[in-house]
N, C-alpha and C. Protein backbone atom coordinates (compact mmCIF):
# COMPACT_ATOMS: atom_id res chain seq x y z
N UNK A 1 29.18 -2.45 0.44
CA UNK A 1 27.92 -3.17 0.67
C UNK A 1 26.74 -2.22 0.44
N UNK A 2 25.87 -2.70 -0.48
CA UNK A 2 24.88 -1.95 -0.46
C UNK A 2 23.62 -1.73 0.47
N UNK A 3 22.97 -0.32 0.63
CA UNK A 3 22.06 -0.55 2.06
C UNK A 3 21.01 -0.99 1.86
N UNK A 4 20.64 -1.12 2.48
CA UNK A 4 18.71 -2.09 2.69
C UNK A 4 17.74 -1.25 2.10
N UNK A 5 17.15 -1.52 1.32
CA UNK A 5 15.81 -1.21 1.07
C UNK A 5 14.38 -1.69 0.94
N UNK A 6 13.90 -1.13 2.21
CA UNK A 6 12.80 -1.67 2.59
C UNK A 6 11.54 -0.74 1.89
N UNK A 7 10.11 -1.49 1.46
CA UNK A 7 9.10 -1.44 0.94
C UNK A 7 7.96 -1.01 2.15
N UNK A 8 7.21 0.15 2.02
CA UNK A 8 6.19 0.12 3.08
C UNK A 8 5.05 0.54 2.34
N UNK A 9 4.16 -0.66 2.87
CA UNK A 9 2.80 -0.09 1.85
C UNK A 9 1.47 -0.49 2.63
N UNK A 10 1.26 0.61 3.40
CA UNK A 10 -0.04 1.02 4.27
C UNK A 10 -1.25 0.79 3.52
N UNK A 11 -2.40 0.48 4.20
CA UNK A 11 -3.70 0.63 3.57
C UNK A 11 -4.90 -0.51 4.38
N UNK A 12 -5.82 0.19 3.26
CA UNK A 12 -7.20 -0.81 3.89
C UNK A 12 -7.31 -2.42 3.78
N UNK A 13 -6.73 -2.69 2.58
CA UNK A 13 -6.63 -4.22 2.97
C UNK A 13 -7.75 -4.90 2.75
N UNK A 14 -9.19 -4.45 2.03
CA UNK A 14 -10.41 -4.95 2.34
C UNK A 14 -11.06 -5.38 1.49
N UNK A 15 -11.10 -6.47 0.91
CA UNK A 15 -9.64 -7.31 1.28
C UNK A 15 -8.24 -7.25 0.67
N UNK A 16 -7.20 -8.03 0.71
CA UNK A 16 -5.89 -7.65 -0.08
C UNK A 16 -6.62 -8.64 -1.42
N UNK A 17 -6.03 -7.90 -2.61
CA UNK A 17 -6.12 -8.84 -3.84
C UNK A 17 -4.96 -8.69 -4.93
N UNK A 18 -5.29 -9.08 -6.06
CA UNK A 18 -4.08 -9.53 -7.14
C UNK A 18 -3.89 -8.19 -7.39
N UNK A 19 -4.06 -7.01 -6.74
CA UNK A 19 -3.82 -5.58 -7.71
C UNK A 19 -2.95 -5.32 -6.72
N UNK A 20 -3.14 -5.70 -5.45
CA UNK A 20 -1.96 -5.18 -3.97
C UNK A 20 -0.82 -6.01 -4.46
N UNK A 21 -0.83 -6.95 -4.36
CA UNK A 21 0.46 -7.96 -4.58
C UNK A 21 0.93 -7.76 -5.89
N UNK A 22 0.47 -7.52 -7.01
CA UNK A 22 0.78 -6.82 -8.01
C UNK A 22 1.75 -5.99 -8.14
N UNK A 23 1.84 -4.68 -7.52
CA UNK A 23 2.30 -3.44 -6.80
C UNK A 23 3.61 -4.27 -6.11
N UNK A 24 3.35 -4.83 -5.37
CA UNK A 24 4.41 -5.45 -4.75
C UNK A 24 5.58 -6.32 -5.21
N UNK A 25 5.07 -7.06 -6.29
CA UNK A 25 6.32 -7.85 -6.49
C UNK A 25 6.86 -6.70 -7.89
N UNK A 26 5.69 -6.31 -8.37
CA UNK A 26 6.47 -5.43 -9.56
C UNK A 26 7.76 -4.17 -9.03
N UNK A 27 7.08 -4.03 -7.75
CA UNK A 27 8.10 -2.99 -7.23
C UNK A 27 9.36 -3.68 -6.41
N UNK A 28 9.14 -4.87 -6.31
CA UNK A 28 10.23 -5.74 -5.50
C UNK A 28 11.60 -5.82 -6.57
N UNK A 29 10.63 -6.43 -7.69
CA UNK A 29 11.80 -6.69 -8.80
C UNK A 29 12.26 -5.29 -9.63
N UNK A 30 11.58 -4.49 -9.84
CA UNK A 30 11.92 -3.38 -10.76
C UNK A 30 13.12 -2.61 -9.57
N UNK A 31 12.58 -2.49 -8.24
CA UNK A 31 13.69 -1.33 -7.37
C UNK A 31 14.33 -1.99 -6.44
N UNK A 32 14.58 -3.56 -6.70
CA UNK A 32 15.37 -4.44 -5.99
C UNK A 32 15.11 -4.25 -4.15
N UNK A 33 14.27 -4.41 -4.12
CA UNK A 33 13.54 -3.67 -2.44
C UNK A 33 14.31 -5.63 -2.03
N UNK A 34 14.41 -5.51 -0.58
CA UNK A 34 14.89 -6.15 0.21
C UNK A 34 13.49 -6.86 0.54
N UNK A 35 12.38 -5.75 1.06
CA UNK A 35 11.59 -6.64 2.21
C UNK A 35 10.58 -5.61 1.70
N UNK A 36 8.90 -6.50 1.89
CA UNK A 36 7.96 -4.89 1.97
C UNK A 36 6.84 -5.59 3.28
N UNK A 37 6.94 -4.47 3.37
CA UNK A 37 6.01 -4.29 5.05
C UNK A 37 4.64 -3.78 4.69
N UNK A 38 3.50 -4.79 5.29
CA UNK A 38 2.02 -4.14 4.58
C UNK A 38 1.70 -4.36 6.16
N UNK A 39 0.73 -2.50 6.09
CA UNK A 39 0.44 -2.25 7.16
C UNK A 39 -0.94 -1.80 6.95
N UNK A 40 -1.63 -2.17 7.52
CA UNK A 40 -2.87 -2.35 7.80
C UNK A 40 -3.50 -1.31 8.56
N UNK A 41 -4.36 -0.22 8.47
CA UNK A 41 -4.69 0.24 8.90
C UNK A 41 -5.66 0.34 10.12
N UNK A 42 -5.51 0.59 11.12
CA UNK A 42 -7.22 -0.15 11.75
C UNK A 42 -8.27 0.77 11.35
N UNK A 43 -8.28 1.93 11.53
CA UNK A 43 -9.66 2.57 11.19
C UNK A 43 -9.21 3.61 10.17
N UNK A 44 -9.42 3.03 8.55
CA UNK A 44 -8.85 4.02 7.80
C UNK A 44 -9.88 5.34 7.35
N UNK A 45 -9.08 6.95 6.69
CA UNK A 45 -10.17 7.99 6.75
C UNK A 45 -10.68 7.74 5.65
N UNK A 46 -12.35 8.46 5.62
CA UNK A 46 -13.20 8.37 5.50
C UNK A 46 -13.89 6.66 4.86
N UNK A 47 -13.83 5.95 5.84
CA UNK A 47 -14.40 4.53 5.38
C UNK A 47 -15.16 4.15 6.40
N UNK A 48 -16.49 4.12 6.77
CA UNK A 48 -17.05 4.06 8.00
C UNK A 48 -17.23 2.84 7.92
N UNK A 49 -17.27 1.39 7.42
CA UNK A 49 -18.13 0.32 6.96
C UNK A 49 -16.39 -0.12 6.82
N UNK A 50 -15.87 -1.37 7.31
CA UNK A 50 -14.38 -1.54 7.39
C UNK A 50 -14.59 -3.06 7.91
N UNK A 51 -14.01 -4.11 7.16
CA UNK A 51 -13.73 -5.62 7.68
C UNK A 51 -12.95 -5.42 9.26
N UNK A 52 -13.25 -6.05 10.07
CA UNK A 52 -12.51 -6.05 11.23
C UNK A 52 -11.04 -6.08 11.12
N UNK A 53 -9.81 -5.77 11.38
CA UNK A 53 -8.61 -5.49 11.55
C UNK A 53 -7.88 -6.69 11.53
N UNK A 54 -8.46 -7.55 12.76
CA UNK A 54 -8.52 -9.23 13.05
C UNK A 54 -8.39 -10.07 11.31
N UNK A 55 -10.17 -9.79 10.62
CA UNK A 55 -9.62 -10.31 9.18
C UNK A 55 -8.66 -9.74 8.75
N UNK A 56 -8.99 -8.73 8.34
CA UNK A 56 -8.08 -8.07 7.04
C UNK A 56 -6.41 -8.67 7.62
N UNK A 57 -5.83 -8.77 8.89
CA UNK A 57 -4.66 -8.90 8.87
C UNK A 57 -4.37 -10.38 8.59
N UNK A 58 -5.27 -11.28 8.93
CA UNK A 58 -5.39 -12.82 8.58
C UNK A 58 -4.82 -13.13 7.29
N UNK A 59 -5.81 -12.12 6.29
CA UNK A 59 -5.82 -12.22 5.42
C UNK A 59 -4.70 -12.05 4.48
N UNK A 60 -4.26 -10.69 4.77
CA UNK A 60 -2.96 -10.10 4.30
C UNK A 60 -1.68 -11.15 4.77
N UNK A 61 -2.10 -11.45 5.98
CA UNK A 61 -0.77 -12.59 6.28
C UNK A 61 -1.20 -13.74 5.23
N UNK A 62 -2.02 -14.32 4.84
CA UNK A 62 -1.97 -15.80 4.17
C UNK A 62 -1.51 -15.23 2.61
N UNK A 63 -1.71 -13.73 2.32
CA UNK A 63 -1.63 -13.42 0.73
C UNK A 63 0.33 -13.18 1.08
N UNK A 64 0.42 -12.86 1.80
CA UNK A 64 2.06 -12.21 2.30
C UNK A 64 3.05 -13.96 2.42
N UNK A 65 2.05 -14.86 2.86
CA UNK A 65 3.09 -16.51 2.93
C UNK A 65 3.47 -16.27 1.61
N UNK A 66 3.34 -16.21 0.07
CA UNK A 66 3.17 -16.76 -1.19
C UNK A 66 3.83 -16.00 -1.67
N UNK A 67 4.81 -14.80 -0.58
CA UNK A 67 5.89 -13.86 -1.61
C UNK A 67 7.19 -13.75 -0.54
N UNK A 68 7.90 -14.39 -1.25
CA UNK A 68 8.71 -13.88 -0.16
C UNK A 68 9.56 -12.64 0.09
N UNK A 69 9.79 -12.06 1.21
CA UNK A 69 10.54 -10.99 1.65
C UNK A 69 9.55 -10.21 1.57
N UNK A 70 7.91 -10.35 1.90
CA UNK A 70 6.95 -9.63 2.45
C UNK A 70 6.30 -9.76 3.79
N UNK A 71 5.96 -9.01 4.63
CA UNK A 71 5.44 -9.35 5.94
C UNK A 71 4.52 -8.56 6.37
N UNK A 72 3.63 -8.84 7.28
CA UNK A 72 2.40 -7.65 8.04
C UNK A 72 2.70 -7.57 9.14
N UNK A 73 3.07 -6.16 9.41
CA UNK A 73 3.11 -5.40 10.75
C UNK A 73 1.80 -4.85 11.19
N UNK A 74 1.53 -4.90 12.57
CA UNK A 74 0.50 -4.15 12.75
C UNK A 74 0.79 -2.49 12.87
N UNK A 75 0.15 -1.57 12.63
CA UNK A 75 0.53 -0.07 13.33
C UNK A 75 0.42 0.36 14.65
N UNK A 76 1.24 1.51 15.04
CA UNK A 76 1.04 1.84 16.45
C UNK A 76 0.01 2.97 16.45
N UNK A 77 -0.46 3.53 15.58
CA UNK A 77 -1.98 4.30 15.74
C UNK A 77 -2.93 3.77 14.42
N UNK A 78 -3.74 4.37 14.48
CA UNK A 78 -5.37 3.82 14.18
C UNK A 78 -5.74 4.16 12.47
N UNK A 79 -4.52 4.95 12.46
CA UNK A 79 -4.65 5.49 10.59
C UNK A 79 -2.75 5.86 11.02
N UNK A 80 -2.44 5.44 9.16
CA UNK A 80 -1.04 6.18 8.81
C UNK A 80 -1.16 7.69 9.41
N UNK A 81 -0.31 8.10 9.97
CA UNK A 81 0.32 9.39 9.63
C UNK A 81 1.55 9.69 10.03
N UNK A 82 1.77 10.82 9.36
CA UNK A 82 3.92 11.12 9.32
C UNK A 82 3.94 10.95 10.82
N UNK A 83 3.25 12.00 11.28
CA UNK A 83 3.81 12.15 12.82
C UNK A 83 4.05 10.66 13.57
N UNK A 84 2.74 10.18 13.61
CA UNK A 84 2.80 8.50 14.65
C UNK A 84 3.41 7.95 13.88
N UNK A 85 3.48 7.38 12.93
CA UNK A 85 3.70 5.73 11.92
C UNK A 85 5.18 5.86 11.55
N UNK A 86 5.22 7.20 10.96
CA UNK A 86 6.96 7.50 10.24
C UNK A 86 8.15 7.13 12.01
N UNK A 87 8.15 7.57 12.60
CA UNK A 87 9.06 7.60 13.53
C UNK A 87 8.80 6.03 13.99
N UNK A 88 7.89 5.17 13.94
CA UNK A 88 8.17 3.36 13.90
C UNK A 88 8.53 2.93 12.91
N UNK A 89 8.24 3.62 11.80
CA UNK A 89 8.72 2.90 10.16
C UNK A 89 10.42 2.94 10.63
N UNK A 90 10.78 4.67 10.68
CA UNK A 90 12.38 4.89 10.74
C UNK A 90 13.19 3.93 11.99
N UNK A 91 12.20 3.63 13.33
CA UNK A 91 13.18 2.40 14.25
C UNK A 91 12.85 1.14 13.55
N UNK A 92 12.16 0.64 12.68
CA UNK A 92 11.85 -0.79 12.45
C UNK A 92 12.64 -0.98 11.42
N UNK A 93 13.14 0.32 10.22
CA UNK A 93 13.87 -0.10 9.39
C UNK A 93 15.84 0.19 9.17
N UNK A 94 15.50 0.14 11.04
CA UNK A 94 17.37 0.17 11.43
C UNK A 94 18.48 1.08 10.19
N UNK A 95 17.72 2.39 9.82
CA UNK A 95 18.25 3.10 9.10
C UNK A 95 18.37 2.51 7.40
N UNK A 96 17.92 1.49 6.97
CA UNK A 96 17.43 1.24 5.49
C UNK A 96 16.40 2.31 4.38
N UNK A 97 17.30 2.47 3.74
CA UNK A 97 16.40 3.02 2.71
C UNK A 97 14.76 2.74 2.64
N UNK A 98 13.75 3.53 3.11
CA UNK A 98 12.43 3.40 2.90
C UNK A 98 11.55 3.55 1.37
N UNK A 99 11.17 3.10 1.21
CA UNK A 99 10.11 3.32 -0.36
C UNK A 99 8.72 3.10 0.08
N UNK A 100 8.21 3.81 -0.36
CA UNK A 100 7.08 4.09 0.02
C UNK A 100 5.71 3.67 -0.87
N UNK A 101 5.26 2.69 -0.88
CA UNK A 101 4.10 2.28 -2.12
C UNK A 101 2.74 2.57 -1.67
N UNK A 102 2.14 3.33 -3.39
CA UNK A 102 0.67 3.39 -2.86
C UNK A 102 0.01 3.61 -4.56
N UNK A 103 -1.20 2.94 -4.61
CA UNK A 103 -1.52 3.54 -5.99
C UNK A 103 -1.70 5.07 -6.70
N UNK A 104 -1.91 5.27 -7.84
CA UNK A 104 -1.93 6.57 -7.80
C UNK A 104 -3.19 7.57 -7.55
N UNK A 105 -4.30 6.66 -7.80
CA UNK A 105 -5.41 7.43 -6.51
C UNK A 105 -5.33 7.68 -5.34
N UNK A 106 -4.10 7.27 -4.57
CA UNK A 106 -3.83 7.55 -3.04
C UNK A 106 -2.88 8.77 -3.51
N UNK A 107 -1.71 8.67 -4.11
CA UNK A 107 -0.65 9.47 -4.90
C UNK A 107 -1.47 11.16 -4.89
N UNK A 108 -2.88 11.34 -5.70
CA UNK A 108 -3.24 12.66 -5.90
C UNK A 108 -3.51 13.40 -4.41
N UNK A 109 -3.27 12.86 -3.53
CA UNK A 109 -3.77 13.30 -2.16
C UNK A 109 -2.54 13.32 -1.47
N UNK A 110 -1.69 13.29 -1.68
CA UNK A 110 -0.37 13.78 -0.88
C UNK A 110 -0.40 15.00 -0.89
N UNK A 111 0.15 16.24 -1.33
CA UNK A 111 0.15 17.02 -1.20
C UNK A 111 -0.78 18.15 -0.10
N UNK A 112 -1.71 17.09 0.46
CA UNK A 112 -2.54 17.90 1.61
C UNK A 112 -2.29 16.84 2.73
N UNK A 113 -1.39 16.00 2.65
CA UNK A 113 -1.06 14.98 4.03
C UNK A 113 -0.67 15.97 5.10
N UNK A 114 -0.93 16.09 5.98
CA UNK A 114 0.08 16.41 6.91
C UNK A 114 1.01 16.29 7.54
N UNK A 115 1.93 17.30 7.66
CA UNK A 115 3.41 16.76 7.32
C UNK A 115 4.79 16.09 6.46
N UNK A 116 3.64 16.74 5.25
CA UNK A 116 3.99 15.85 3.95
C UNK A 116 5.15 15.92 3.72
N UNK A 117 6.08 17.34 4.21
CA UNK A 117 7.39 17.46 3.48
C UNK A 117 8.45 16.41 4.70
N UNK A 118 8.43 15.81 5.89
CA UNK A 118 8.81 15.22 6.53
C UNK A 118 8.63 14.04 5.61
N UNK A 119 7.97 13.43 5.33
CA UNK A 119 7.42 12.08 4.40
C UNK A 119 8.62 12.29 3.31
N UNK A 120 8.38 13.53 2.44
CA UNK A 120 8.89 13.42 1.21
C UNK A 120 10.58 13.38 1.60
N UNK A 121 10.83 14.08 2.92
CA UNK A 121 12.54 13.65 3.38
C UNK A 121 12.91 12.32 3.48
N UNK A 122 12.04 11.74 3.86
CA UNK A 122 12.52 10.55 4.54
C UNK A 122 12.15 9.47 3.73
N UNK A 123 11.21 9.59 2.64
CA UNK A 123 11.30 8.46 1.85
C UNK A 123 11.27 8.68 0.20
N UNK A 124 11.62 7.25 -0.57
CA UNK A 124 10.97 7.50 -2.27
C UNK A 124 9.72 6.69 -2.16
N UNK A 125 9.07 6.83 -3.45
CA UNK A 125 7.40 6.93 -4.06
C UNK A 125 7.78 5.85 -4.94
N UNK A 126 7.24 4.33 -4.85
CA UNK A 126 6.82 4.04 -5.76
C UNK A 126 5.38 3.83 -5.77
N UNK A 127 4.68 4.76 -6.89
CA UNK A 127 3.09 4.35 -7.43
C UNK A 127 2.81 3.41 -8.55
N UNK A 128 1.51 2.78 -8.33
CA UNK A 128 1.17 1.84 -8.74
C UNK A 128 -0.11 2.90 -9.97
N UNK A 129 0.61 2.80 -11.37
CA UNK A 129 -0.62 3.41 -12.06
C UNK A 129 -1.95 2.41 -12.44
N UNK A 130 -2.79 3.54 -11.49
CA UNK A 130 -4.63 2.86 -11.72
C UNK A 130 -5.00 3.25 -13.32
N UNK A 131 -6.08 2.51 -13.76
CA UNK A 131 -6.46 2.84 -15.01
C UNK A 131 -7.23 4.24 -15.62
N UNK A 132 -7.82 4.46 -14.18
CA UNK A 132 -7.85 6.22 -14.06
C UNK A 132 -6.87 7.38 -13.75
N UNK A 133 -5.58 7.02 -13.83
CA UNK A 133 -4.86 8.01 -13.92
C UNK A 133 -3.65 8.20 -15.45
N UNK A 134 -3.61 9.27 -15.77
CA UNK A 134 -2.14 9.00 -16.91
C UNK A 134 -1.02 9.77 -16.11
N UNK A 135 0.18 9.44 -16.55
CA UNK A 135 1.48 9.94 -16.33
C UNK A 135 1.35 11.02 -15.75
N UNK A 136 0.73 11.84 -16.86
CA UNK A 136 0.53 13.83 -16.75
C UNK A 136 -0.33 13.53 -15.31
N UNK A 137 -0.76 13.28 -15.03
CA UNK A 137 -1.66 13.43 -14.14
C UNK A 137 -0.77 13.62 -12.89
N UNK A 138 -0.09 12.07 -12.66
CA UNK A 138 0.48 11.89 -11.62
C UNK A 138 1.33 13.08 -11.14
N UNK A 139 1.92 12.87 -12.89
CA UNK A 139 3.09 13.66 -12.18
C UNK A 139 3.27 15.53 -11.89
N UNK A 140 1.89 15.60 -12.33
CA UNK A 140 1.39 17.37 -12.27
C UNK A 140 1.17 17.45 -10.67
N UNK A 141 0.62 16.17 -9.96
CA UNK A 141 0.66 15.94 -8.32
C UNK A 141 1.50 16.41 -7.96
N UNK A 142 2.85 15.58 -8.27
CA UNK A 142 4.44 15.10 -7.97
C UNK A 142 5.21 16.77 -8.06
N UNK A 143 4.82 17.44 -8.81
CA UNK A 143 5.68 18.61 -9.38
C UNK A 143 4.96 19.56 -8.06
N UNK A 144 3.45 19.54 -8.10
CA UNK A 144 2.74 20.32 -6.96
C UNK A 144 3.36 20.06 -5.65
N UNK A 145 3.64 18.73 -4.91
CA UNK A 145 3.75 17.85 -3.97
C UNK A 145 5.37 18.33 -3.42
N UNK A 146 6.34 19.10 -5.36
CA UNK A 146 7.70 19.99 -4.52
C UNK A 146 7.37 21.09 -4.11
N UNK A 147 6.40 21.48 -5.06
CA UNK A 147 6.31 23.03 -4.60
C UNK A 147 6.22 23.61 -2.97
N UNK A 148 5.08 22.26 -2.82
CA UNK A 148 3.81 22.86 -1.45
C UNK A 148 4.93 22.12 -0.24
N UNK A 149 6.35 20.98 -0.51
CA UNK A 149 7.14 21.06 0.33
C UNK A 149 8.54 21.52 0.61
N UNK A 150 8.41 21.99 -0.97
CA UNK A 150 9.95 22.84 -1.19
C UNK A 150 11.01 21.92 -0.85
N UNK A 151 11.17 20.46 -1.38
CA UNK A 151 12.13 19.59 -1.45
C UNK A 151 11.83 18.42 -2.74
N UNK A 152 12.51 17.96 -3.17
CA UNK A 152 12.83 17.10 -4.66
C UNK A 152 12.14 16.51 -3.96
N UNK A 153 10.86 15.84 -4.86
CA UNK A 153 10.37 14.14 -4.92
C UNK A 153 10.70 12.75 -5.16
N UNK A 154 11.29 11.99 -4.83
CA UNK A 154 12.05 10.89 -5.15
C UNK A 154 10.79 9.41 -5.67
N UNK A 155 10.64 9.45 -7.00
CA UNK A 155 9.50 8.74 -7.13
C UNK A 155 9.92 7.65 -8.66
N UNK A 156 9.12 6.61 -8.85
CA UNK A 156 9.05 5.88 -9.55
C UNK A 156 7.91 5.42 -10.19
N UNK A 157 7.30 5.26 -11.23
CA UNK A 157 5.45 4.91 -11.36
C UNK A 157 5.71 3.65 -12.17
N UNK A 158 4.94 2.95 -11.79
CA UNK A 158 4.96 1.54 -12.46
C UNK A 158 3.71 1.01 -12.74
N UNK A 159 3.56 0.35 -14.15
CA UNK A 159 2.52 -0.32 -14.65
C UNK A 159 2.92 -1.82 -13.87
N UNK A 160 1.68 -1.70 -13.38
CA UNK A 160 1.58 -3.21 -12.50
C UNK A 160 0.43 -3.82 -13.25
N UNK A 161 -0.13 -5.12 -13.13
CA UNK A 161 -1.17 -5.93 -13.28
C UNK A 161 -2.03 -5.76 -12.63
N UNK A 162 -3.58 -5.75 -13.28
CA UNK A 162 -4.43 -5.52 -12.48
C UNK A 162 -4.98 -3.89 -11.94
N UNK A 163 -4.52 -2.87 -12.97
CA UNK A 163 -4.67 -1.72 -12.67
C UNK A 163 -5.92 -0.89 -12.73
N UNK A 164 -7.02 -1.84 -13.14
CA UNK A 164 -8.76 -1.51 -12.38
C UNK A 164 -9.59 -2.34 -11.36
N UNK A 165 -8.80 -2.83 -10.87
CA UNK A 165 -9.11 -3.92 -10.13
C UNK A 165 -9.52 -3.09 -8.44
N UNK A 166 -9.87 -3.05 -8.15
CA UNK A 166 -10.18 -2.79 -6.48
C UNK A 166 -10.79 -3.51 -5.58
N UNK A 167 -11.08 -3.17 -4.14
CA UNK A 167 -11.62 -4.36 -3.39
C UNK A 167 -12.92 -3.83 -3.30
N UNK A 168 -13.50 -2.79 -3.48
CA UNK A 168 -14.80 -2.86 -3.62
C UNK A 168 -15.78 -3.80 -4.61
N UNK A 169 -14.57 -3.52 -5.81
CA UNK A 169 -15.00 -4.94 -6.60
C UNK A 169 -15.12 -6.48 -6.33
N UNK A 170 -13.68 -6.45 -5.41
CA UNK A 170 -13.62 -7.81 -4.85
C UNK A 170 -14.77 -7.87 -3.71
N UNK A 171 -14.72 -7.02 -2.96
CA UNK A 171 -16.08 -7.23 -1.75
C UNK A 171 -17.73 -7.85 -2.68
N UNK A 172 -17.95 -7.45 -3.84
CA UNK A 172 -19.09 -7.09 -4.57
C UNK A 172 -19.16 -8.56 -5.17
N UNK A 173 -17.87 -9.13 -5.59
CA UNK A 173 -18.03 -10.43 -6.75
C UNK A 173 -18.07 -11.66 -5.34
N UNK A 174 -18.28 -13.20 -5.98
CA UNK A 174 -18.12 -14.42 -5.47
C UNK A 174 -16.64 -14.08 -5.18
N UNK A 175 -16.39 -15.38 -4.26
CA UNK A 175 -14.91 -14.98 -4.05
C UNK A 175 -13.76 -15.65 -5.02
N UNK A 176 -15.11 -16.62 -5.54
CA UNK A 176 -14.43 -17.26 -6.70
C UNK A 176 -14.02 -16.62 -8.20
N UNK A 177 -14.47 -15.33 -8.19
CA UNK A 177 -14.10 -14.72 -9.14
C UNK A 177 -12.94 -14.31 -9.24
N UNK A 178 -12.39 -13.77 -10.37
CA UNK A 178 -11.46 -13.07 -10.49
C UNK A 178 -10.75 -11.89 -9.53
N UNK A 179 -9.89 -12.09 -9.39
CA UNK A 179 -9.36 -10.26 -8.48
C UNK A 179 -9.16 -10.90 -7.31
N UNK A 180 -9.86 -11.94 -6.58
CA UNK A 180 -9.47 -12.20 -5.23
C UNK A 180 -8.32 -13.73 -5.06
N UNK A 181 -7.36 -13.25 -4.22
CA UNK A 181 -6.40 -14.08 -4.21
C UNK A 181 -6.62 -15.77 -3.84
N UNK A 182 -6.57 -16.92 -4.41
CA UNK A 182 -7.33 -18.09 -4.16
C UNK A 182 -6.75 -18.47 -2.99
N UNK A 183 -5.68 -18.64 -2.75
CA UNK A 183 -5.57 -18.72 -0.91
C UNK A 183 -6.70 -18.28 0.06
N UNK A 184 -6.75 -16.90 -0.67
CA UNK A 184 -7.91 -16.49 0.81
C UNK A 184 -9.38 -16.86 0.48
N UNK A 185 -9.80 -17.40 -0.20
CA UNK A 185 -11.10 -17.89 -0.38
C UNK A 185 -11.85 -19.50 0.40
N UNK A 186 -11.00 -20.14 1.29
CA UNK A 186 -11.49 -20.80 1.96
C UNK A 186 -11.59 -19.71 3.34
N UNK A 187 -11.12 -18.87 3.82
CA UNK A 187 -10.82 -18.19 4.36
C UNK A 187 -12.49 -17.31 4.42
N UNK A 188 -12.10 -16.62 3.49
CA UNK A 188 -13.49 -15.39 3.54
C UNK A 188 -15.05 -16.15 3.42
N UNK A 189 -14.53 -18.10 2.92
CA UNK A 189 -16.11 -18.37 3.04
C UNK A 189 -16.03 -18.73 4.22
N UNK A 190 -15.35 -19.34 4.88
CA UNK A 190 -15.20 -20.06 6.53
C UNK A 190 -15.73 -18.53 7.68
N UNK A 191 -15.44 -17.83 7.34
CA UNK A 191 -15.70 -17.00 7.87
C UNK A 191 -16.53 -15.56 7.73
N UNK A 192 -17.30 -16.01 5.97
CA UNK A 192 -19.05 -15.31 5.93
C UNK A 192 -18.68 -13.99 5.81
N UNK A 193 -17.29 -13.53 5.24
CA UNK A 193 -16.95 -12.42 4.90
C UNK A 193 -17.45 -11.57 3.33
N UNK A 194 -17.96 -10.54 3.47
CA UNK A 194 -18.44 -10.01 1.88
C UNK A 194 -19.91 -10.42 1.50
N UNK A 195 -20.58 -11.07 2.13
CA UNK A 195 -21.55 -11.84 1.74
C UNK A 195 -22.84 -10.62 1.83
N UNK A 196 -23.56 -10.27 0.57
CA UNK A 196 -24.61 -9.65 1.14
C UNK A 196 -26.08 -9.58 1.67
């Protein structure tokens, strides 16, 4: 029997759009993941200006109905990190293989996580390539990311849909535009979200 592999993919959420879910089903079907868990950050670093926790998880739950074998957990501290988040990831995923998703502008900043080489034990990398990064790039991170933990990287990079897309963009456009998921748009007008 083969073991479980579960999907965890932390972040701001602000809002979720077609470039998150993107990431997700491309990595569902390409690495046969079981389940992916989107976790929401409450107060992510350096973002002082942040949709309330309340939306963003609303939100992420109505984009999460429309895939299945995705779900939103809340976290047990206030930002990811190895120390707090990893030791609930490892009891929630009853010893299943973890994968770990994040685009590859999050990707160049591993290597100064703290506690990074605990991370790099305990899980694989799939990144989502942004339109600002190439291969070389990533993977000059990835090669740094053994050095600075002195253990193999277990990683995958995938061209997903939607790879300039962000939510600053989505915060910036109608909601009727492009990039934002149409489920959540009765949603973000009912509730006067983005509006400037």
């Amino acid at each position: 029997m083969n073991k479980r592999r579960i999907g965890i993919y932390p972040g701001t959420f602000d809002p979720v759009h077609q470039g998150h879910i993107g990431l997700v089903q491309e990595a569902m079907r390409t690495l046969s993941l079981d389940e992916v868990v989107l976790l929401p950050e409450p107060r992510p670093r350096g973002k002082e200006q942040v949709t309330s926790l309340t939306h963003r998880s609303a939100m992420l739950t109505i984009a999460a109905a429309r895939v299945p074998g995705v779900r939103v957990v809340a976290p047990s501290s206030e930002q990811f990190t190895v120390h707090e988040t990893l030791p609930m990831l490892e009891r929630m995923s009853g010893g299943a293989d973890m994968v770990f998703l994040m685009g590859s502008d999050v990707a160049r900043s591993l290597p100064y996580w703290e506690e990074c080489e605990r991370l790099v034990r305990a899980v694989s990398f799939v990144i989502g390539m942004r339109d600002t990064d190439t291969v070389t790039d990533v993977e000059q991170v990835l090669r740094h990311l053994e050095v600075v933990c002195g253990v193999p990287v277990r990683y995958t990079l995938l061209t997903t849909p939607h790879p300039t897309l962000t939510s600053s963009q989505v915060r910036a456009s109608s909601p009727s535009e492009g990039g934002v998921i149409p489920d959540l748009v009765p949603y973000i007008q009912e509730h006067r979200l983005y509006e400037s």
